[in-house]
C-alpha atoms as a PDB file:
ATOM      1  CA  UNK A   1      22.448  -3.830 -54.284  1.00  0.00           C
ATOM      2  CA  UNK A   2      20.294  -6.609 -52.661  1.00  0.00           C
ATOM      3  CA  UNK A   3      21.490  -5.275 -49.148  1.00  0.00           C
ATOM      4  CA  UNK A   4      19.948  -1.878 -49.923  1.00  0.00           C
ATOM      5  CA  UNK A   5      16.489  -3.080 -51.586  1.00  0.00           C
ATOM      6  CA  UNK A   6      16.197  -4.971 -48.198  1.00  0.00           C
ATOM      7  CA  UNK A   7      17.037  -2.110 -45.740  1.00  0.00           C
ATOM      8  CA  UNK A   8      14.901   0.322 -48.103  1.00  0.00           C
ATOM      9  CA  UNK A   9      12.276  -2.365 -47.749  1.00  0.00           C
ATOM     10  CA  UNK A  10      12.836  -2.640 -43.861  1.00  0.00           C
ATOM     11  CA  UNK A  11      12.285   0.685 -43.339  1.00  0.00           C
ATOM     12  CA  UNK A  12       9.288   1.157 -45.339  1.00  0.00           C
ATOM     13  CA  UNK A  13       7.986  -1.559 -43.212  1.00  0.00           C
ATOM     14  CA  UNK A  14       8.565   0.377 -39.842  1.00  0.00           C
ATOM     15  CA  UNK A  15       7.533   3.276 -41.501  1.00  0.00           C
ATOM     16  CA  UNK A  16       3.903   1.955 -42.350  1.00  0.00           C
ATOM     17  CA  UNK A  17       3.453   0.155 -39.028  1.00  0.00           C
ATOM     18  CA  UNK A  18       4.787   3.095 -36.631  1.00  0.00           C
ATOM     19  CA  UNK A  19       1.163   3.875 -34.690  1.00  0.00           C
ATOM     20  CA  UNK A  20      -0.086   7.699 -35.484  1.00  0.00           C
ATOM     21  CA  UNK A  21      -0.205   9.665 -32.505  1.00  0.00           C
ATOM     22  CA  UNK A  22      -2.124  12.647 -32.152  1.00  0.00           C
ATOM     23  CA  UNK A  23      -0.223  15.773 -31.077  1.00  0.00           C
ATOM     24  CA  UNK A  24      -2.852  17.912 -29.707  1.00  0.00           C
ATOM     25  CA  UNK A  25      -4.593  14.764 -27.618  1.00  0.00           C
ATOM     26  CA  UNK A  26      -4.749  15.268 -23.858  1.00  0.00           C
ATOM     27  CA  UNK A  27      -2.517  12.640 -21.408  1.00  0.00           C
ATOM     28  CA  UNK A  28      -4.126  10.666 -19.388  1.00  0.00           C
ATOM     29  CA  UNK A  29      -2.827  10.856 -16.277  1.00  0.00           C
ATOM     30  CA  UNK A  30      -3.392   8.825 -12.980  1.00  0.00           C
ATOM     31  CA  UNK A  31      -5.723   9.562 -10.254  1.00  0.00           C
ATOM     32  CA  UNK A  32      -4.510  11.769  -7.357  1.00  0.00           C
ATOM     33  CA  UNK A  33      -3.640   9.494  -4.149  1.00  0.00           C
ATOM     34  CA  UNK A  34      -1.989  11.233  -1.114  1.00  0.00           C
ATOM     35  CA  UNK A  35       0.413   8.582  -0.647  1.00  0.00           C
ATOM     36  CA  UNK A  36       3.513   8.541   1.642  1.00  0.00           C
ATOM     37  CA  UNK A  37       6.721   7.730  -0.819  1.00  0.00           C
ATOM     38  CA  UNK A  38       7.841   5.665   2.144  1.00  0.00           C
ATOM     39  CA  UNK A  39       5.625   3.765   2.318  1.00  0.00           C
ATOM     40  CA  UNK A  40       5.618   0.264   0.252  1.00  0.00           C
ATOM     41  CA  UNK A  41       2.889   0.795  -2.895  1.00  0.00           C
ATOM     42  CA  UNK A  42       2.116  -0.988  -6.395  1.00  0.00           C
ATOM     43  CA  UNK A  43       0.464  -0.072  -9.370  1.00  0.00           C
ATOM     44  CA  UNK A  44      -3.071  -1.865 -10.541  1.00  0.00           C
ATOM     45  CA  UNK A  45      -4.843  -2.967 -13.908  1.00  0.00           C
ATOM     46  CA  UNK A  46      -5.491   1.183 -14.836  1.00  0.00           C
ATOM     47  CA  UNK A  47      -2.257   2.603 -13.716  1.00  0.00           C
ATOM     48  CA  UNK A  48      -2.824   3.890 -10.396  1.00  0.00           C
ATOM     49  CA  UNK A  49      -0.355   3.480  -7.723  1.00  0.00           C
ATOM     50  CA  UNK A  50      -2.131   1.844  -4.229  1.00  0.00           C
ATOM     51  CA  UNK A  51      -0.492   0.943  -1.028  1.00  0.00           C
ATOM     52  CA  UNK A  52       0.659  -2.354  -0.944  1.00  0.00           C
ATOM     53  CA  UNK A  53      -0.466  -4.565   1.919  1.00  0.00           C
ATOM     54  CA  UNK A  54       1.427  -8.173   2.734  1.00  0.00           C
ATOM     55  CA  UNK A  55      -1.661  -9.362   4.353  1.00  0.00           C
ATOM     56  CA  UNK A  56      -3.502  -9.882   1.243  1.00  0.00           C
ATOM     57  CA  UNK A  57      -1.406 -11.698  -0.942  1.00  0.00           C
ATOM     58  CA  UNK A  58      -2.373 -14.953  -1.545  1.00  0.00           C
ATOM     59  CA  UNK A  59       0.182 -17.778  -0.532  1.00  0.00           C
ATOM     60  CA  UNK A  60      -0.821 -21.256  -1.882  1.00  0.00           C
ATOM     61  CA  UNK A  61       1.689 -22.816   0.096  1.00  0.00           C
ATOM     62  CA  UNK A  62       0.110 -22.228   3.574  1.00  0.00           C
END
């Protein structure tokens, strides 16, 4: 009995905390680069994939 009231409980929970999401909302998608899939790239702060270039990473140890 006290195994049920908890996962009833539980569930509730997860229930009333699971976001709302908007069906009909567009998806935001990331901005068109013509970028070579060979070629080494990373992601930034919005999302969008940029080439990645060695030279500027910073390296404290040199």
């Amino acid at each position: 009995m006290k195994f049920s009231i908890a996962a009833v409980l539980a569930m509730a929970t997860v229930a009333f905390a699971y976001p709302v999401v908007d069906a009909n909302s567009h998806v935001k998608r990331q901005n068109i680069v013509t970028l070579d899939p060979a070629t080494p790239s990373m992601s930034d702060q919005g999302g969008n994939v940029v080439p990645f270039d060695s030279a500027r990473v910073n390296q404290v140890g040199k």
